[in-house]
Protein backbone atom coordinates (compact mmCIF):
# COMPACT_ATOMS: atom_id res chain seq x y z
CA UNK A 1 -91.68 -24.35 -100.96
CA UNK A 2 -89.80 -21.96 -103.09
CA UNK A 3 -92.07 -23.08 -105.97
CA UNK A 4 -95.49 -22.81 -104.33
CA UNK A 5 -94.91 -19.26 -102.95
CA UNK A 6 -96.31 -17.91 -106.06
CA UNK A 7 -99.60 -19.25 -105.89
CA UNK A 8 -102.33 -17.75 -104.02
CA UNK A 9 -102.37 -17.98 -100.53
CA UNK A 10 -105.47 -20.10 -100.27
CA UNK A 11 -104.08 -22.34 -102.66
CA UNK A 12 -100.27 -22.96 -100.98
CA UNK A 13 -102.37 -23.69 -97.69
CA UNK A 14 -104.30 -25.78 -98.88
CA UNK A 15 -101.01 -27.78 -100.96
CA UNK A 16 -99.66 -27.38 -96.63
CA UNK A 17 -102.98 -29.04 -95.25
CA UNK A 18 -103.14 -31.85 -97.77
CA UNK A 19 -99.31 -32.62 -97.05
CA UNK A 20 -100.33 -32.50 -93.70
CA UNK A 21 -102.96 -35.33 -94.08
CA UNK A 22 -99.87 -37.90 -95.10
CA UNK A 23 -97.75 -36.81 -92.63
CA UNK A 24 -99.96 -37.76 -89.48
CA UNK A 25 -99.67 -41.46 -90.66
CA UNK A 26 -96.18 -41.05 -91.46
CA UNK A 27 -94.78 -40.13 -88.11
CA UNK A 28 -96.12 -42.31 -85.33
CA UNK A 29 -94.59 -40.69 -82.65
CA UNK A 30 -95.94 -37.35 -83.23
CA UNK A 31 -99.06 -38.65 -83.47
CA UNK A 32 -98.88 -40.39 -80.04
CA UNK A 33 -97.73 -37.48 -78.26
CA UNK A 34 -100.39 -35.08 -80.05
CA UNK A 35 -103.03 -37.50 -78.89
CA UNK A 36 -101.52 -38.19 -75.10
CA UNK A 37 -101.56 -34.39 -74.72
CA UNK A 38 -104.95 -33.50 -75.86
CA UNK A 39 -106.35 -36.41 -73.53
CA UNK A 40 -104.81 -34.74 -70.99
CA UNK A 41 -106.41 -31.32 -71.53
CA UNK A 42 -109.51 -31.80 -73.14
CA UNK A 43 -110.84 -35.54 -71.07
CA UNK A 44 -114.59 -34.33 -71.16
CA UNK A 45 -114.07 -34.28 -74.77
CA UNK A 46 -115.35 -37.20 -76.88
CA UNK A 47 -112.56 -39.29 -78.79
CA UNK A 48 -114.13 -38.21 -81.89
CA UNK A 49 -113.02 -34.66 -81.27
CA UNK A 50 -110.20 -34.86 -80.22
CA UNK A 51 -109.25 -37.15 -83.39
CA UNK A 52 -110.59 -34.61 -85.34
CA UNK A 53 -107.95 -31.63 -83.48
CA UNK A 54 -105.32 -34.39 -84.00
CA UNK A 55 -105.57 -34.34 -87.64
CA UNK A 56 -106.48 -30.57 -87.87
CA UNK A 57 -103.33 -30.18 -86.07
CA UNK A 58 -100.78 -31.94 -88.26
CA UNK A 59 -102.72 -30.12 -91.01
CA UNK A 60 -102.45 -26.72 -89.83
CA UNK A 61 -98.79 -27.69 -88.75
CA UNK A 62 -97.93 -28.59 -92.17
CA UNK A 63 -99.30 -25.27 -93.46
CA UNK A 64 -97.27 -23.26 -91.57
CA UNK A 65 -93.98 -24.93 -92.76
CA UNK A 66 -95.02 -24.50 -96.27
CA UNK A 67 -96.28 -20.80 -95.70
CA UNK A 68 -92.53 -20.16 -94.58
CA UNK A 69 -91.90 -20.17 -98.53
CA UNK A 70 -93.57 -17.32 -98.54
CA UNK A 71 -92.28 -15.60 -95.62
CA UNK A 72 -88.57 -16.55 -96.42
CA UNK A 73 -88.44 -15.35 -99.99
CA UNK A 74 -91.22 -13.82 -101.40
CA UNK A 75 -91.12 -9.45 -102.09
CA UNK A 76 -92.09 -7.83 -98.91
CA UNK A 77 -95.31 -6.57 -100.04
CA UNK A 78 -96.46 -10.34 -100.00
CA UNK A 79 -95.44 -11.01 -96.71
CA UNK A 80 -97.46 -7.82 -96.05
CA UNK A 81 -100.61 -8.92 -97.54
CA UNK A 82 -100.12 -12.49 -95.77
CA UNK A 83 -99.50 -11.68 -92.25
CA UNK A 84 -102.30 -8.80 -91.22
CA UNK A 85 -101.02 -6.83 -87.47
CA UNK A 86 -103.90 -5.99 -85.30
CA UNK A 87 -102.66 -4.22 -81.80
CA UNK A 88 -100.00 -2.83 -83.17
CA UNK A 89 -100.28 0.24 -81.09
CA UNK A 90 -99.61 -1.69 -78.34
CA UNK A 91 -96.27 -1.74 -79.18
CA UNK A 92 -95.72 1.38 -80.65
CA UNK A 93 -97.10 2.62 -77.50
CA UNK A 94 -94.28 1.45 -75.55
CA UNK A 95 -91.50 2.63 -77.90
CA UNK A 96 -88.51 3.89 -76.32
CA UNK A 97 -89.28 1.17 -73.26
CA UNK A 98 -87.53 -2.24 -72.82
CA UNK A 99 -90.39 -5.18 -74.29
CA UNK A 100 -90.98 -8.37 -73.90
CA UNK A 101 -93.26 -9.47 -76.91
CA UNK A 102 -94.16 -12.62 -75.57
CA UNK A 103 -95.34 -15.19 -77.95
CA UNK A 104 -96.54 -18.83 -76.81
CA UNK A 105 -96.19 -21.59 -79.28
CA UNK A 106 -98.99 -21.05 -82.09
CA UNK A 107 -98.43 -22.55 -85.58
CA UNK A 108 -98.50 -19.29 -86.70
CA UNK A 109 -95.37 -17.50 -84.42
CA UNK A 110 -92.79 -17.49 -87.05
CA UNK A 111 -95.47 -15.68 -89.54
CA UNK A 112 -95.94 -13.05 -86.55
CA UNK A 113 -92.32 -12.77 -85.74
CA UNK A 114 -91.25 -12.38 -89.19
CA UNK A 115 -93.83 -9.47 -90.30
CA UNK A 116 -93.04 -7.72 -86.50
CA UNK A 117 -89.30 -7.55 -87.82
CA UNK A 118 -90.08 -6.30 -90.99
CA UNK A 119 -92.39 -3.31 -88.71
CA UNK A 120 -90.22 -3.47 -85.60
CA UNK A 121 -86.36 -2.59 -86.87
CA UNK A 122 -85.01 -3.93 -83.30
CA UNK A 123 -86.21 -7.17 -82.99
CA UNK A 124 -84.65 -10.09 -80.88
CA UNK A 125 -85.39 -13.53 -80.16
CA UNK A 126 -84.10 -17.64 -79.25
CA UNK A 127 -84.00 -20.51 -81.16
CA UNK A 128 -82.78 -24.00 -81.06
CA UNK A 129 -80.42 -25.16 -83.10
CA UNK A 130 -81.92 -27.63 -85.88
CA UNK A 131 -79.89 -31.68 -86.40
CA UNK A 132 -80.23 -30.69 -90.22
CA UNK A 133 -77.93 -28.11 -91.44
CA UNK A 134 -79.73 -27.00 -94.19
CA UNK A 135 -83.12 -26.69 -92.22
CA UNK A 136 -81.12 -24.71 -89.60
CA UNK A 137 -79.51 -22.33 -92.13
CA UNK A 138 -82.95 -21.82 -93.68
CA UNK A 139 -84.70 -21.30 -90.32
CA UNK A 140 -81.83 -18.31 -89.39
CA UNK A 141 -81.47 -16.56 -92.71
CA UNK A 142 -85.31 -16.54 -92.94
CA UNK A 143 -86.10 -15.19 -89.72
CA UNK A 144 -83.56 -12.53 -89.57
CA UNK A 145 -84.63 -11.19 -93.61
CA UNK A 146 -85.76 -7.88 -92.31
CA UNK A 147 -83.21 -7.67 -90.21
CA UNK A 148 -82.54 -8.07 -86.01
CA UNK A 149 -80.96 -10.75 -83.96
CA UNK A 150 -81.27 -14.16 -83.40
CA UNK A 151 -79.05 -16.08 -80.36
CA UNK A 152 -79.08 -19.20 -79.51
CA UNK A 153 -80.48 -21.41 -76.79
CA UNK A 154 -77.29 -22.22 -75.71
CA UNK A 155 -75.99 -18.43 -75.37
CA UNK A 156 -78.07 -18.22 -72.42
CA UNK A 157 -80.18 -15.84 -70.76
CA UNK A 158 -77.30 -13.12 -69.81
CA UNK A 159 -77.41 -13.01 -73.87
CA UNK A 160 -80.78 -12.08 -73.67
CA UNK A 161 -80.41 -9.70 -70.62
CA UNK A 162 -78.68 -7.39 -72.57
CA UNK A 163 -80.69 -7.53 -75.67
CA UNK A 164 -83.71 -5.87 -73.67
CA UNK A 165 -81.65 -3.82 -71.68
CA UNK A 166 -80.00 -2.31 -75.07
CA UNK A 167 -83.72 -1.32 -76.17
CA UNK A 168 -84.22 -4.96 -78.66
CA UNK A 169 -88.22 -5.98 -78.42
CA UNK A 170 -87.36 -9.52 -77.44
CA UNK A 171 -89.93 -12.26 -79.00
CA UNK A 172 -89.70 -14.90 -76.54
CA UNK A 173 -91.30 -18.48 -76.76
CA UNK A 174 -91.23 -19.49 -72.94
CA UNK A 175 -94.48 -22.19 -72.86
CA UNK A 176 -92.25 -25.33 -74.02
CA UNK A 177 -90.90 -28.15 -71.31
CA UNK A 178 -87.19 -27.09 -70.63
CA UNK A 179 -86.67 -29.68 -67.84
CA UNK A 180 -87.00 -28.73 -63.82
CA UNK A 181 -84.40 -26.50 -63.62
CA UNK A 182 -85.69 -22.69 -63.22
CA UNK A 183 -89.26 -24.19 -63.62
CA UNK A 184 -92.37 -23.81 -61.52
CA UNK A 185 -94.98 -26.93 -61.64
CA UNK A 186 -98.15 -25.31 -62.22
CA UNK A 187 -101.37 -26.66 -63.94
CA UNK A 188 -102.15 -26.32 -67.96
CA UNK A 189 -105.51 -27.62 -68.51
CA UNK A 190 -105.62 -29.08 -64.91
CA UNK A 191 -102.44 -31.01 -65.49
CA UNK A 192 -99.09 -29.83 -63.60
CA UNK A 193 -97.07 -28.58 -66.17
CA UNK A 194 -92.70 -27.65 -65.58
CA UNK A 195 -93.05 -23.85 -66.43
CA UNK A 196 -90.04 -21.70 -67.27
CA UNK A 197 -89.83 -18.44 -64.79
CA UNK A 198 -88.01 -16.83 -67.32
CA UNK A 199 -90.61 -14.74 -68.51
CA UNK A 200 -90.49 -13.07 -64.83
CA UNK A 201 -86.41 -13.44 -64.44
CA UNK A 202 -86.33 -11.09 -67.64
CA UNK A 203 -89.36 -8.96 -66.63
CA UNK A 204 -87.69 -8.31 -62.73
CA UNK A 205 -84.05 -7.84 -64.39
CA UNK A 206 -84.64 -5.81 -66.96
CA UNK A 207 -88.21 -4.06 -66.22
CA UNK A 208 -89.51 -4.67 -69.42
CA UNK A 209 -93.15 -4.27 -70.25
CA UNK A 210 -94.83 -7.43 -71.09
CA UNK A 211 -96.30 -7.54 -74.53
CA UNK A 212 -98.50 -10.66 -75.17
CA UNK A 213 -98.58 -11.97 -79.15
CA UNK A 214 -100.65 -14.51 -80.64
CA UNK A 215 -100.74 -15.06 -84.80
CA UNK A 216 -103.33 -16.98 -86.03
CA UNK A 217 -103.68 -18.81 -88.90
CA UNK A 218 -106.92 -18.01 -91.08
CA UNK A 219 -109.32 -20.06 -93.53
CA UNK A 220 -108.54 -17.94 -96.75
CA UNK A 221 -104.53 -18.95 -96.32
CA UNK A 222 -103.62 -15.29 -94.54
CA UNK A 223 -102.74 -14.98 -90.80
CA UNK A 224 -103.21 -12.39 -88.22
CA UNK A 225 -101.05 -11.21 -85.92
CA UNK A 226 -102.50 -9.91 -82.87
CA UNK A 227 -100.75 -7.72 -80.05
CA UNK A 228 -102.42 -7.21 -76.94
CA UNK A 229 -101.99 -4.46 -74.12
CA UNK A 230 -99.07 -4.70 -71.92
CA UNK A 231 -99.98 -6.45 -68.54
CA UNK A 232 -99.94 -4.49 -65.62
CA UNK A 233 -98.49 -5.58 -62.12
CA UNK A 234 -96.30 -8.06 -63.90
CA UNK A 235 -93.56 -9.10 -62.21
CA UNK A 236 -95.97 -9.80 -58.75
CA UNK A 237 -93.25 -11.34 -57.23
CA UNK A 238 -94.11 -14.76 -56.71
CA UNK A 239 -92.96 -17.02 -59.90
CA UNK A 240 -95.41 -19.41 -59.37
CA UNK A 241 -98.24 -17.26 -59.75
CA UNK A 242 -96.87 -15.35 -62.88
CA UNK A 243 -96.41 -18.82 -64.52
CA UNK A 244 -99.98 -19.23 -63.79
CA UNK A 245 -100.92 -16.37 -64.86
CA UNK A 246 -99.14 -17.14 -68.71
CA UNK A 247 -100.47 -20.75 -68.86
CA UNK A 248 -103.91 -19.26 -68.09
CA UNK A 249 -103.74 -16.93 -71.08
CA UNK A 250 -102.42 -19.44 -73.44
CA UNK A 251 -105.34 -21.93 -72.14
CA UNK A 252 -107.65 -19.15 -73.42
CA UNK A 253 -106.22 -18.61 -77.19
CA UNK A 254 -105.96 -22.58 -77.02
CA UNK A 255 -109.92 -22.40 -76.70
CA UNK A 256 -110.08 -20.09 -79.52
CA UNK A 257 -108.37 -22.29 -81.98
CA UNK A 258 -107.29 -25.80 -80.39
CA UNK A 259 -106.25 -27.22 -83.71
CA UNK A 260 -103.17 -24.24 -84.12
CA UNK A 261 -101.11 -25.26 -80.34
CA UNK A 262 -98.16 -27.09 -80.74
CA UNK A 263 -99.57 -30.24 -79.33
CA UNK A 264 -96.61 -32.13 -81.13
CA UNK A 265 -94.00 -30.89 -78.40
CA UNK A 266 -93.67 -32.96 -75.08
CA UNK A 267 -95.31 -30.32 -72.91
CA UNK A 268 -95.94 -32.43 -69.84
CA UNK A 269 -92.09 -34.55 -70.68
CA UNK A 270 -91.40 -33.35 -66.69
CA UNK A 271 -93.34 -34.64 -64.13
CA UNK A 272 -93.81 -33.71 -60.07
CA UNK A 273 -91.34 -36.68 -58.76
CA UNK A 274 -93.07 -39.96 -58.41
CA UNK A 275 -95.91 -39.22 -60.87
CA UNK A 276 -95.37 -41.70 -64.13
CA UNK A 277 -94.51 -40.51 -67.64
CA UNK A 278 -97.46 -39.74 -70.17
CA UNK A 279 -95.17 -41.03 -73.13
């Protein structure tokens, strides 16, 4: 990764995509869960294509981890020139406001996150910690290279809480299975799906404007970053239907680009008691 950086960005994406090729057939249960979860979502679609998002998938996935090369330790004018931010008065609209920048699981999130810190000086966000040391280490110190804060999962939302409430833009990831505790069931693609409230918890708490961000990955090896406007009459008051209302706009960048979801992760791990496991 450190090596490849230099190389043009079509190039190192294309080094990510091939790499990405071997490594569907080298982790079977990856591949299982990418293909479980796509069945689920996409059943009027023919085998063939959703083979064909599988592989794009691990492909695209692969990318991304090799692009981080690039976004960990190449000159800032690089990163720049990779990541492209479209909306971005969106955000500088709201300065001075608490923010919620929130950020569903694309491929391309840690590209977005990274290039918003180097824009955004007070920058927040989550992570889980990593089994590897070394990955973990790398994952930290390259996220916070332009600077902001980083807490862990584990720190909790109170953490968090006073992040927003101290004026920190917090990126947060909420569209991932955390179990049924302070989770909603509500349907992704049709299928019930355990959905964090946190987005709302925050949101109520803290009265932070809601600040949707997508990145997505493009075929010439750059990415773009988009912001879009701050949603209005968010917090309604009724979790279920704000959870709704966040799967439903993730279901419509999914649509965009199907292949760049993180169709890896578990997403439907919980289910409504007595429904059997997909895995």
């Amino acid at each position: 990764m450190w090596l490849v950086r230099f190389l043009p960005f079509r190039t190192v994406a294309a080094i990510g995509e091939a790499m990405g090729s071997v490594v569907f057939w080298l982790i079977p249960e990856r591949r299982k869960v990418t293909r479980v979860n796509l069945a689920k979502c996409f059943p009027h679609w023919s085998e063939e294509k959703r083979e064909a998002i599988a592989r794009a998938h691990f492909r695209a996935f692969l990318r991304s981890f090799i692009d981080r090369g690039i976004l960990w330790w190449s000159a800032p004018e690089r990163v720049e020139a990779l990541v492209q931010l479209e909306g971005f008065e969106h955000l500088q609209a709201l300065a001075g406001q608490r923010v919620v920048l929130l950020a569903p699981h694309f491929l391309g999130l840690d590209a977005g996150g990274i290039r918003l810190a180097k824009q955004w000086p007070r920058m927040a966000s989550m992570y889980s910690r990593q089994k590897d040391p070394l990955l973990d280490r790398l994952l930290h110190a390259g996220r916070l290279r332009f600077g902001g804060a980083i807490y862990p999962r584990q720190a909790g939302f109170r953490r968090i809480l006073r992040a927003v409430q101290g004026g920190e833009a917090f990126y947060y990831l909420p569209d991932m299975d955390f179990g049924p505790k302070a989770s909603v069931f509500v349907p992704f693609f049709g299928v019930p799906a355990a959905t964090t409230v946190g987005l709302s918890y925050i949101a109520r708490i803290t009265g932070a404007r809601i600040v949707p961000c997508v990145t997505r990955m493009l075929a010439d090896g750059r990415y773009v970053a988009r912001l879009y406007p701050p949603w209005e009459g968010f917090p309604s008051g009724d979790d279920t239907a704000d959870a709704r209302r966040l799967l439903a706009f993730i279901e419509e960048r999914v649509l965009e680009m199907p292949e760049q979801y993180l169709w890896m992760h578990k997403r439907f791990k919980t289910r409504p008691q007595g429904e059997a496991k997909f895995y």
